[in-house]
C-alpha atoms as a PDB file:
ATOM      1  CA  UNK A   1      -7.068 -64.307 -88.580  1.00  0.00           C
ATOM      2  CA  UNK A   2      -7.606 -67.815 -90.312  1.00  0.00           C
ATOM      3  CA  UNK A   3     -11.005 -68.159 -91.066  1.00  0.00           C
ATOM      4  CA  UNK A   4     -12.485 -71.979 -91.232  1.00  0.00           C
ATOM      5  CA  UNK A   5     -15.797 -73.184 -89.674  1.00  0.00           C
ATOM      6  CA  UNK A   6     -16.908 -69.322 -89.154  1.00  0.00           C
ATOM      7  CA  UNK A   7     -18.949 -68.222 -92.306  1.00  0.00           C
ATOM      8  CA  UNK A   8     -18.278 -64.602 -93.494  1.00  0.00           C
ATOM      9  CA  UNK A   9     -21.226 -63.346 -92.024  1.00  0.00           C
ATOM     10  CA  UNK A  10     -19.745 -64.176 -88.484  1.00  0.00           C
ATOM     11  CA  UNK A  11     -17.256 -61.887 -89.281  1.00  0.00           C
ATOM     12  CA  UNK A  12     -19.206 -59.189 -88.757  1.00  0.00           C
ATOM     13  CA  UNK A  13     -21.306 -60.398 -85.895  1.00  0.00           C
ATOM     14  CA  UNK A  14     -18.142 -61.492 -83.526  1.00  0.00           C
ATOM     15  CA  UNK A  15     -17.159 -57.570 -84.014  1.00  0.00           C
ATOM     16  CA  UNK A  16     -14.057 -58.599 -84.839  1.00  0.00           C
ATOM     17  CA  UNK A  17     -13.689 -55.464 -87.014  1.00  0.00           C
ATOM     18  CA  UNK A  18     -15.792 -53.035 -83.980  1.00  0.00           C
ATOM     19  CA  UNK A  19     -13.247 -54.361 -81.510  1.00  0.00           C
ATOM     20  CA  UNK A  20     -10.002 -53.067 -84.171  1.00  0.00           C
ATOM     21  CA  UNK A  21     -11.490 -49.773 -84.264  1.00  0.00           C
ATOM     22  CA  UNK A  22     -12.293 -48.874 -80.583  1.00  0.00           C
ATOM     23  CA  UNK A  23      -9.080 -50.725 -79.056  1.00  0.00           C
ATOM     24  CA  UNK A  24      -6.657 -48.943 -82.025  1.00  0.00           C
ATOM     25  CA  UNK A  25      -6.113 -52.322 -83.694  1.00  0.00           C
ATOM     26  CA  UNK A  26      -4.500 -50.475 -86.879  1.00  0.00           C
ATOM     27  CA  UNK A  27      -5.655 -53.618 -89.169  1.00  0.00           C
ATOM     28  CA  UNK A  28      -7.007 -57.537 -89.004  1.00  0.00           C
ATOM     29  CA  UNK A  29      -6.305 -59.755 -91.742  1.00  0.00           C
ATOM     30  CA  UNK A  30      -9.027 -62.286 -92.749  1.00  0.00           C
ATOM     31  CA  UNK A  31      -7.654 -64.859 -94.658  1.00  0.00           C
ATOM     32  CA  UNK A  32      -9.237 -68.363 -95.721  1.00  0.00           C
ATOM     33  CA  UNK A  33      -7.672 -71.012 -93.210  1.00  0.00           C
ATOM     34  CA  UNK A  34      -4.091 -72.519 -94.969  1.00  0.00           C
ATOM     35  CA  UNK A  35      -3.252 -75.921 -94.726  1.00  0.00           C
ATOM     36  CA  UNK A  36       0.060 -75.911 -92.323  1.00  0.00           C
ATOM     37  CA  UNK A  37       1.624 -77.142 -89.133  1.00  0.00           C
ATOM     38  CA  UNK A  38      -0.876 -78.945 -87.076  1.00  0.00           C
ATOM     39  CA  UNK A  39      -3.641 -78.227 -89.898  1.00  0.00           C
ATOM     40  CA  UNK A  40      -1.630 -80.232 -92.898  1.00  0.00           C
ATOM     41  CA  UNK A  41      -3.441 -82.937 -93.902  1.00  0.00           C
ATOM     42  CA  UNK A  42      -7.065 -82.023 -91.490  1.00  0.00           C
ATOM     43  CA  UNK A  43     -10.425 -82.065 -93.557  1.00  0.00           C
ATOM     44  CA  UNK A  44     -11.880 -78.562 -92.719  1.00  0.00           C
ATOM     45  CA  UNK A  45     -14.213 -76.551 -94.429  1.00  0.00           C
ATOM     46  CA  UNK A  46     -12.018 -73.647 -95.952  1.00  0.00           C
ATOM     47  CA  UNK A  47     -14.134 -70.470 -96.889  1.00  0.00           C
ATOM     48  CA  UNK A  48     -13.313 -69.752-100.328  1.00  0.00           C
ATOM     49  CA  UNK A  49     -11.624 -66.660-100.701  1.00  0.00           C
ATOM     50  CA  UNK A  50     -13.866 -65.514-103.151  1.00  0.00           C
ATOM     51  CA  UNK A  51     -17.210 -65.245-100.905  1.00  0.00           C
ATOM     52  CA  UNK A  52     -14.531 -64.086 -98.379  1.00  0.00           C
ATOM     53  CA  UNK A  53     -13.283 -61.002-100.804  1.00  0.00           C
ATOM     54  CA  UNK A  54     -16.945 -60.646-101.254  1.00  0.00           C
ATOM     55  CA  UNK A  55     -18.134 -60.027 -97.861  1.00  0.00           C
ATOM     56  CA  UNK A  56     -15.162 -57.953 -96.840  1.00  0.00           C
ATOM     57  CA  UNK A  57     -16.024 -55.606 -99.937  1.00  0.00           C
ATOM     58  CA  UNK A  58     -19.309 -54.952 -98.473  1.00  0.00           C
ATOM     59  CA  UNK A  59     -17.755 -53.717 -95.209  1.00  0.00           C
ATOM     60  CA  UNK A  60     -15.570 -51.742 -96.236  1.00  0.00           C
ATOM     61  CA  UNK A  61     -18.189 -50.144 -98.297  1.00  0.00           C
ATOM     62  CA  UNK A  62     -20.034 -49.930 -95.198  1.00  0.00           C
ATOM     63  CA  UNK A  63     -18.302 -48.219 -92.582  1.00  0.00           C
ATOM     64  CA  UNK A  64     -15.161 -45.980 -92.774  1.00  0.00           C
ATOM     65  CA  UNK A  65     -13.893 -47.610 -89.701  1.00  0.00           C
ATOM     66  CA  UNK A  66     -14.254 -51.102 -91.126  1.00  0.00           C
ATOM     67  CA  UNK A  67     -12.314 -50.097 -94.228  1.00  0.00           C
ATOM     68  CA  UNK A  68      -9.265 -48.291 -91.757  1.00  0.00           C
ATOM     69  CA  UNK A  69      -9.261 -51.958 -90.097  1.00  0.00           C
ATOM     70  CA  UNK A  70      -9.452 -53.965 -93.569  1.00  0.00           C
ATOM     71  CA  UNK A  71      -7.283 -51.852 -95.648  1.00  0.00           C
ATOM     72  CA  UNK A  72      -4.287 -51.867 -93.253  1.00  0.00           C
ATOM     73  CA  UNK A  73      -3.346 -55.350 -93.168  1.00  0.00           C
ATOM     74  CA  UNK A  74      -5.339 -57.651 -95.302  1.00  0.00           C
ATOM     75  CA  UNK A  75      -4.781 -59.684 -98.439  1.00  0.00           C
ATOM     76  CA  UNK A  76      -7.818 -58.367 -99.684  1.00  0.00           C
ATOM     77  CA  UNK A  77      -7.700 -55.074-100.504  1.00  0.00           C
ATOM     78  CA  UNK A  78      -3.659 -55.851-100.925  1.00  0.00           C
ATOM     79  CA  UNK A  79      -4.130 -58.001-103.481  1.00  0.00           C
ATOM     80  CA  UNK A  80      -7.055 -55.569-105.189  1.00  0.00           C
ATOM     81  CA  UNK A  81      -4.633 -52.699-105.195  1.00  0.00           C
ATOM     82  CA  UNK A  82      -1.780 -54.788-107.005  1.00  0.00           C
ATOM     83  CA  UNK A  83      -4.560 -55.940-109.983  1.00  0.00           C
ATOM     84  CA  UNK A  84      -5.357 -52.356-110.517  1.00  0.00           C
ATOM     85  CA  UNK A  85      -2.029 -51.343-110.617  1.00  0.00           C
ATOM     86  CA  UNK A  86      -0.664 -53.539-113.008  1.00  0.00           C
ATOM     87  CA  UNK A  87       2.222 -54.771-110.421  1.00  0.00           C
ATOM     88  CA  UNK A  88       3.396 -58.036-111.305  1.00  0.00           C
ATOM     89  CA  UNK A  89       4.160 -60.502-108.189  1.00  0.00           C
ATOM     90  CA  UNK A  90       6.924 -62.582-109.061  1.00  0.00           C
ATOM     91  CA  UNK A  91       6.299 -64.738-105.596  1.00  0.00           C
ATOM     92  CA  UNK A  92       4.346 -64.689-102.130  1.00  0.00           C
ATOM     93  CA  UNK A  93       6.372 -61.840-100.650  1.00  0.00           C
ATOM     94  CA  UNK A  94       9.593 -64.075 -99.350  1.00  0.00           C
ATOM     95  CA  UNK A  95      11.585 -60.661-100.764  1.00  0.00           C
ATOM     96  CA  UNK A  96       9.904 -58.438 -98.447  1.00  0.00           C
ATOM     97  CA  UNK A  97      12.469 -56.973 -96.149  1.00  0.00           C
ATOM     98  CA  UNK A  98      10.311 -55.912 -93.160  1.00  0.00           C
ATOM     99  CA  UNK A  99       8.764 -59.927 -93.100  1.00  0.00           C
ATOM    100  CA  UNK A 100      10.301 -62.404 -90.684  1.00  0.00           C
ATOM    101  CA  UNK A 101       9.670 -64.942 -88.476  1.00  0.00           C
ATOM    102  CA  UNK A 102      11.204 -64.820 -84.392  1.00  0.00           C
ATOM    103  CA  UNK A 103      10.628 -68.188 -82.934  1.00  0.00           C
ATOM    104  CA  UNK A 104      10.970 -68.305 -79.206  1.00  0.00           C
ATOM    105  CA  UNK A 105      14.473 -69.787 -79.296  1.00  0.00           C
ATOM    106  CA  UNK A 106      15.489 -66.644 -81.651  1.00  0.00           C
ATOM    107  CA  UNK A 107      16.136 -68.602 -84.817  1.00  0.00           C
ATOM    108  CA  UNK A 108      14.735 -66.339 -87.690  1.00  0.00           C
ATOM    109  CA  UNK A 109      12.741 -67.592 -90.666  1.00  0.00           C
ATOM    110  CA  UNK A 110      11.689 -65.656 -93.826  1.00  0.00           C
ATOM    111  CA  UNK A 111       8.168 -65.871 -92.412  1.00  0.00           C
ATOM    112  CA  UNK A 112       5.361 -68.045 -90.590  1.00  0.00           C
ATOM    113  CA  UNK A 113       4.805 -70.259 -92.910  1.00  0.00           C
ATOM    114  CA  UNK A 114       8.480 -71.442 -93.745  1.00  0.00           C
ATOM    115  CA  UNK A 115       9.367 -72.315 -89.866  1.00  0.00           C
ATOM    116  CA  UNK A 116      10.903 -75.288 -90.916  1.00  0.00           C
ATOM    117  CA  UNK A 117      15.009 -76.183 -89.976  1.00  0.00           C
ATOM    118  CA  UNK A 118      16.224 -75.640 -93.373  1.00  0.00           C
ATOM    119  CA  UNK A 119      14.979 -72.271 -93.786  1.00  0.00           C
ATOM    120  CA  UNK A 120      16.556 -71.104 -90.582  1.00  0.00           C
ATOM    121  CA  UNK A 121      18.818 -67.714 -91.804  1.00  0.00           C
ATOM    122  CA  UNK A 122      20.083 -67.171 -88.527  1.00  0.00           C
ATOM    123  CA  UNK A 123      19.589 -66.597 -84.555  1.00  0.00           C
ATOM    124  CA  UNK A 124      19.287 -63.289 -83.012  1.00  0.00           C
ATOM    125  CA  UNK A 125      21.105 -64.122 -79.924  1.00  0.00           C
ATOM    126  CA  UNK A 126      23.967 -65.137 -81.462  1.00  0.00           C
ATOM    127  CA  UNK A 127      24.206 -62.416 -84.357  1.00  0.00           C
ATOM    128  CA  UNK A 128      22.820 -58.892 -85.556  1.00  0.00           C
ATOM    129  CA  UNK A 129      18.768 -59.175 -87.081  1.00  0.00           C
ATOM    130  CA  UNK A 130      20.451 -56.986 -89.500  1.00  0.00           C
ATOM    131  CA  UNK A 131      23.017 -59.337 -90.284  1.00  0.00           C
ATOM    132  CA  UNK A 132      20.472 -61.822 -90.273  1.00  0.00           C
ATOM    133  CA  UNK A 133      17.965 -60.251 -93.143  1.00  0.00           C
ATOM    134  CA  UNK A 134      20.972 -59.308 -94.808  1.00  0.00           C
ATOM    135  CA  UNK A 135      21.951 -62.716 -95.619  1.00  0.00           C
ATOM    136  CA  UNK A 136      18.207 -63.710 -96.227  1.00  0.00           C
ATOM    137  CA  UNK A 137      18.305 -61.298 -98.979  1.00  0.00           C
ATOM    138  CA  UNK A 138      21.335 -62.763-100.296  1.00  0.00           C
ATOM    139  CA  UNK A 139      19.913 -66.021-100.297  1.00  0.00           C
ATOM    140  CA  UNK A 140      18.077 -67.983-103.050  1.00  0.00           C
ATOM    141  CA  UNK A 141      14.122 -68.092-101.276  1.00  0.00           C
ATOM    142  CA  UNK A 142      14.207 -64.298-102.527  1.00  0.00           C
ATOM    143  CA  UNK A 143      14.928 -65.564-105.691  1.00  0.00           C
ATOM    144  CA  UNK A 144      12.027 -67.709-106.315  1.00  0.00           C
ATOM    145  CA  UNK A 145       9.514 -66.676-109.533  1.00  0.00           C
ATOM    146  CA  UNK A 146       6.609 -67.783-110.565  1.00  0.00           C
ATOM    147  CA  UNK A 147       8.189 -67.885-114.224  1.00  0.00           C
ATOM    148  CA  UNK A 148      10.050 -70.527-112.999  1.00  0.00           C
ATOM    149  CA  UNK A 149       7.636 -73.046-111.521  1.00  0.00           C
ATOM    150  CA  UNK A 150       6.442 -75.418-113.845  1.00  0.00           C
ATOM    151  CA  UNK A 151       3.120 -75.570-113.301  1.00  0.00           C
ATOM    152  CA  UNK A 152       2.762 -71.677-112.283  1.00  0.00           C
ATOM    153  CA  UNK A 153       4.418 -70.187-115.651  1.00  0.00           C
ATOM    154  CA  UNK A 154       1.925 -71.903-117.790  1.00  0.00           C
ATOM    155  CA  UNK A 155      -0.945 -69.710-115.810  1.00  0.00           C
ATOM    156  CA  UNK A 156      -2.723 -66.414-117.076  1.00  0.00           C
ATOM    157  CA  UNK A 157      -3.174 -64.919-113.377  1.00  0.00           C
ATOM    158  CA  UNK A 158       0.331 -65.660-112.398  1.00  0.00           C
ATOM    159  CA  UNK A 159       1.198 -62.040-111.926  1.00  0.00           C
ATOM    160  CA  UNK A 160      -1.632 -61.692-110.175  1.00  0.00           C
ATOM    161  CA  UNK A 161      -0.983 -64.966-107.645  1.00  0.00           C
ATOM    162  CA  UNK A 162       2.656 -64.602-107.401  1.00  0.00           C
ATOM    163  CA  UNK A 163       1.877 -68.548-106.689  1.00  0.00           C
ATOM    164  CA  UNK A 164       0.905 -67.638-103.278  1.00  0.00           C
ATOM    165  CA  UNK A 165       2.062 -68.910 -99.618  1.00  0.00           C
ATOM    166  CA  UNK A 166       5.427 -71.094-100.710  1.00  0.00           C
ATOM    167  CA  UNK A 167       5.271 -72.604 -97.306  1.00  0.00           C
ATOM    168  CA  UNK A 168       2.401 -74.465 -97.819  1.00  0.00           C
ATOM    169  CA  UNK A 169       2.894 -75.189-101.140  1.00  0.00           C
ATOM    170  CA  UNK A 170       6.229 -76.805 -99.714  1.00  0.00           C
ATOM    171  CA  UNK A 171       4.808 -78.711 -96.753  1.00  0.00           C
ATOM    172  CA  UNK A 172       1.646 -80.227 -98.806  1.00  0.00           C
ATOM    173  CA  UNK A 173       3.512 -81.111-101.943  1.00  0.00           C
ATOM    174  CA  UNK A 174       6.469 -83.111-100.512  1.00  0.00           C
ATOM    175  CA  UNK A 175       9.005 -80.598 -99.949  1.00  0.00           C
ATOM    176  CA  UNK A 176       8.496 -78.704-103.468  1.00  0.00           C
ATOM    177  CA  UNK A 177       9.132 -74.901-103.395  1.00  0.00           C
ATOM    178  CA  UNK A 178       7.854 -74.471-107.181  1.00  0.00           C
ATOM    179  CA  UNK A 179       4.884 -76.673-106.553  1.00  0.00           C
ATOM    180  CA  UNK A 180       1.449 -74.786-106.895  1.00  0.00           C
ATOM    181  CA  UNK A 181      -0.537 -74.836-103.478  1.00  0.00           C
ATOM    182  CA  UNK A 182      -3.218 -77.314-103.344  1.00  0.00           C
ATOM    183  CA  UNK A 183      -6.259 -74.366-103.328  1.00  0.00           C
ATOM    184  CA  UNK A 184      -4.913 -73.064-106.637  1.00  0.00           C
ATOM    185  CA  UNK A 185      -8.208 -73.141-108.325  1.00  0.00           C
ATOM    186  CA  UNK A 186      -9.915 -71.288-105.466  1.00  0.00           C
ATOM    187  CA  UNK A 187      -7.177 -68.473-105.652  1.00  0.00           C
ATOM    188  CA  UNK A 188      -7.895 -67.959-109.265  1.00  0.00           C
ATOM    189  CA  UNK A 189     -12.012 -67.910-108.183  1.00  0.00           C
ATOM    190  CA  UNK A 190     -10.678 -65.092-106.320  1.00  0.00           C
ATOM    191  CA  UNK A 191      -9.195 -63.311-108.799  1.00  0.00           C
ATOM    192  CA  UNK A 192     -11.776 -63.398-111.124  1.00  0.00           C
ATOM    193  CA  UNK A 193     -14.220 -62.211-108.168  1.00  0.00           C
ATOM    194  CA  UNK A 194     -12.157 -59.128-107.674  1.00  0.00           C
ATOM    195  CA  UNK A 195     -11.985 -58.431-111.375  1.00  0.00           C
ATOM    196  CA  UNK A 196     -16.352 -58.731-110.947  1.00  0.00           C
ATOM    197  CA  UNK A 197     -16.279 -55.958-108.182  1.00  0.00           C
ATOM    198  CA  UNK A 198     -13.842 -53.719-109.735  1.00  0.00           C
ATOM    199  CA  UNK A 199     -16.032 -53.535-112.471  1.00  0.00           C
ATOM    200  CA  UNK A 200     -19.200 -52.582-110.413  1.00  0.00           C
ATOM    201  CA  UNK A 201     -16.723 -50.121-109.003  1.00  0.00           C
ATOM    202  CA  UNK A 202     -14.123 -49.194-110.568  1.00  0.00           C
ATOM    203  CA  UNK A 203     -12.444 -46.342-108.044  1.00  0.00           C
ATOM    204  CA  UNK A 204     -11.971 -49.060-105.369  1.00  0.00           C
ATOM    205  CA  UNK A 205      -8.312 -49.230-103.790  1.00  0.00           C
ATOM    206  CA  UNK A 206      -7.564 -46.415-106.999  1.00  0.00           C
ATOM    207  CA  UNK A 207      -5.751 -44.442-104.332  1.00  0.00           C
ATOM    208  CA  UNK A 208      -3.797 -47.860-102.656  1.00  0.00           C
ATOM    209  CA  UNK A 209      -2.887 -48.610-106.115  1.00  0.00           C
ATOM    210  CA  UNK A 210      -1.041 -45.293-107.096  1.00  0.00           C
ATOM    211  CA  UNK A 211       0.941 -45.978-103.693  1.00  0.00           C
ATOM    212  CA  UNK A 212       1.601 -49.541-104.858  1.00  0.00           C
ATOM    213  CA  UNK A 213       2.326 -48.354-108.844  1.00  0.00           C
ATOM    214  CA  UNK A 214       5.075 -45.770-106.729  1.00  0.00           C
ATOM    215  CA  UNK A 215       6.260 -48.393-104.479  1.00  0.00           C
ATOM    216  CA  UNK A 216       6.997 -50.174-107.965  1.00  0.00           C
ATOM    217  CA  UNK A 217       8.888 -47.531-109.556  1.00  0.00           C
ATOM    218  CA  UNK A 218      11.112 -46.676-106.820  1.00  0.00           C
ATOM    219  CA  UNK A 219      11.958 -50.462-106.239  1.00  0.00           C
ATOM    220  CA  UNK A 220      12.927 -50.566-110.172  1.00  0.00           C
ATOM    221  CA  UNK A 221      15.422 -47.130-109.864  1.00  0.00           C
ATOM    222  CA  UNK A 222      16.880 -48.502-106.570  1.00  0.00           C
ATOM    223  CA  UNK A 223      17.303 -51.541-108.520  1.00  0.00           C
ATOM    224  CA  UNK A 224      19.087 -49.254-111.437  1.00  0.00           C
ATOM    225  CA  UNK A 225      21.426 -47.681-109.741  1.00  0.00           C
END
């Protein structure tokens, strides 16, 4: 869920997070509203991310069955887990192999935010999904790395970032995949506000992390081998 004129606290009071947990919603993602598709180029007012990470904190501290509904999905606690961890994002996630995109004519892109014609890896009615993600993987958008944007690699958090959604970055710079995305300063606000409430509490996401630091060290023997 893209969250724009709402303020955090409406979060809370549309039950967004009430209705998860009684209906078996296993997670809702909050994110601050991205600039893409029929948004690009729209003035909006764009919660920052930081007051966002803030006020999602607080309910997860607050109920167990708000933090089942955050934890599950949401860039939040996600992106927490990661800092503690010490796992280094080399991009947005474009490498994932569970991540796609199924338009409704069957054409698959490497996500959401990349549905554009040249990032088309294939159609499931004329070929295998398995094909399909095969050849994504194969391809160069798995490739991209934050130590190779320009502007990125010069950056202390961008381990942390991973340079963040590539699609937009792409569709608001003038087709430029290495191009930072035009809230950069507000991601690194973000950061720097989850660095603040790990130190008022430092066993947050401790357990997600371990899962993430495992994730990590089974990718890099896979890798090995």
């Amino acid at each position: 869920m893209e969250i724009e004129k709402l303020t955090p606290e409406d979060i809370e009071k549309l039950t967004y997070t009430d209705f998860a947990a009684e209906n078996g919603i296993l997670g809702v993602n909050f994110i601050g509203a991205i600039p893409r598709g029929r948004g690009q180029g729209m003035e909006f007012r764009r919660v920052p991310d930081r007051v966002l990470f803030r006020e999602l904190y607080g309910l997860m501290r607050k109920d167990t069955a708000y933090y089942n509904v955050i934890d599950n999905e949401n860039l939040f606690p996600n992106l927490t887990a990661a800092v503690v961890s010490g796992v280094r994002s080399l991009n947005c996630g474009l490498s994932r192999e569970d991540y796609f995109f199924l338009d409704s004519r069957g054409n698959v892109f490497p996500c959401p935010g990349m549905r554009f014609d040249e990032f088309i890896v294939g159609n499931v009615l004329n070929e295998d999904l398995s094909t399909i993600l095969k050849r994504r993987e194969e391809g160069d958008l798995p490739k991209l790395s934050v130590d190779n944007f320009s502007i990125c690699s010069k950056c202390d958090f961008k381990y942390n970032c991973g340079g963040d959604c590539r699609g937009s970055a792409y569709i608001n710079s003038g087709r430029d995949l290495t191009a930072p995305v035009q809230y950069c300063s507000a991601r690194i606000e973000s950061l720097l506000e989850i660095f603040n409430i790990l130190s008022e509490d430092p066993s947050f996401m401790l357990n997600k992390s371990q899962i993430y630091t495992g994730n990590a060290l089974e990718e890099r023997d896979a890798r090995g081998k």
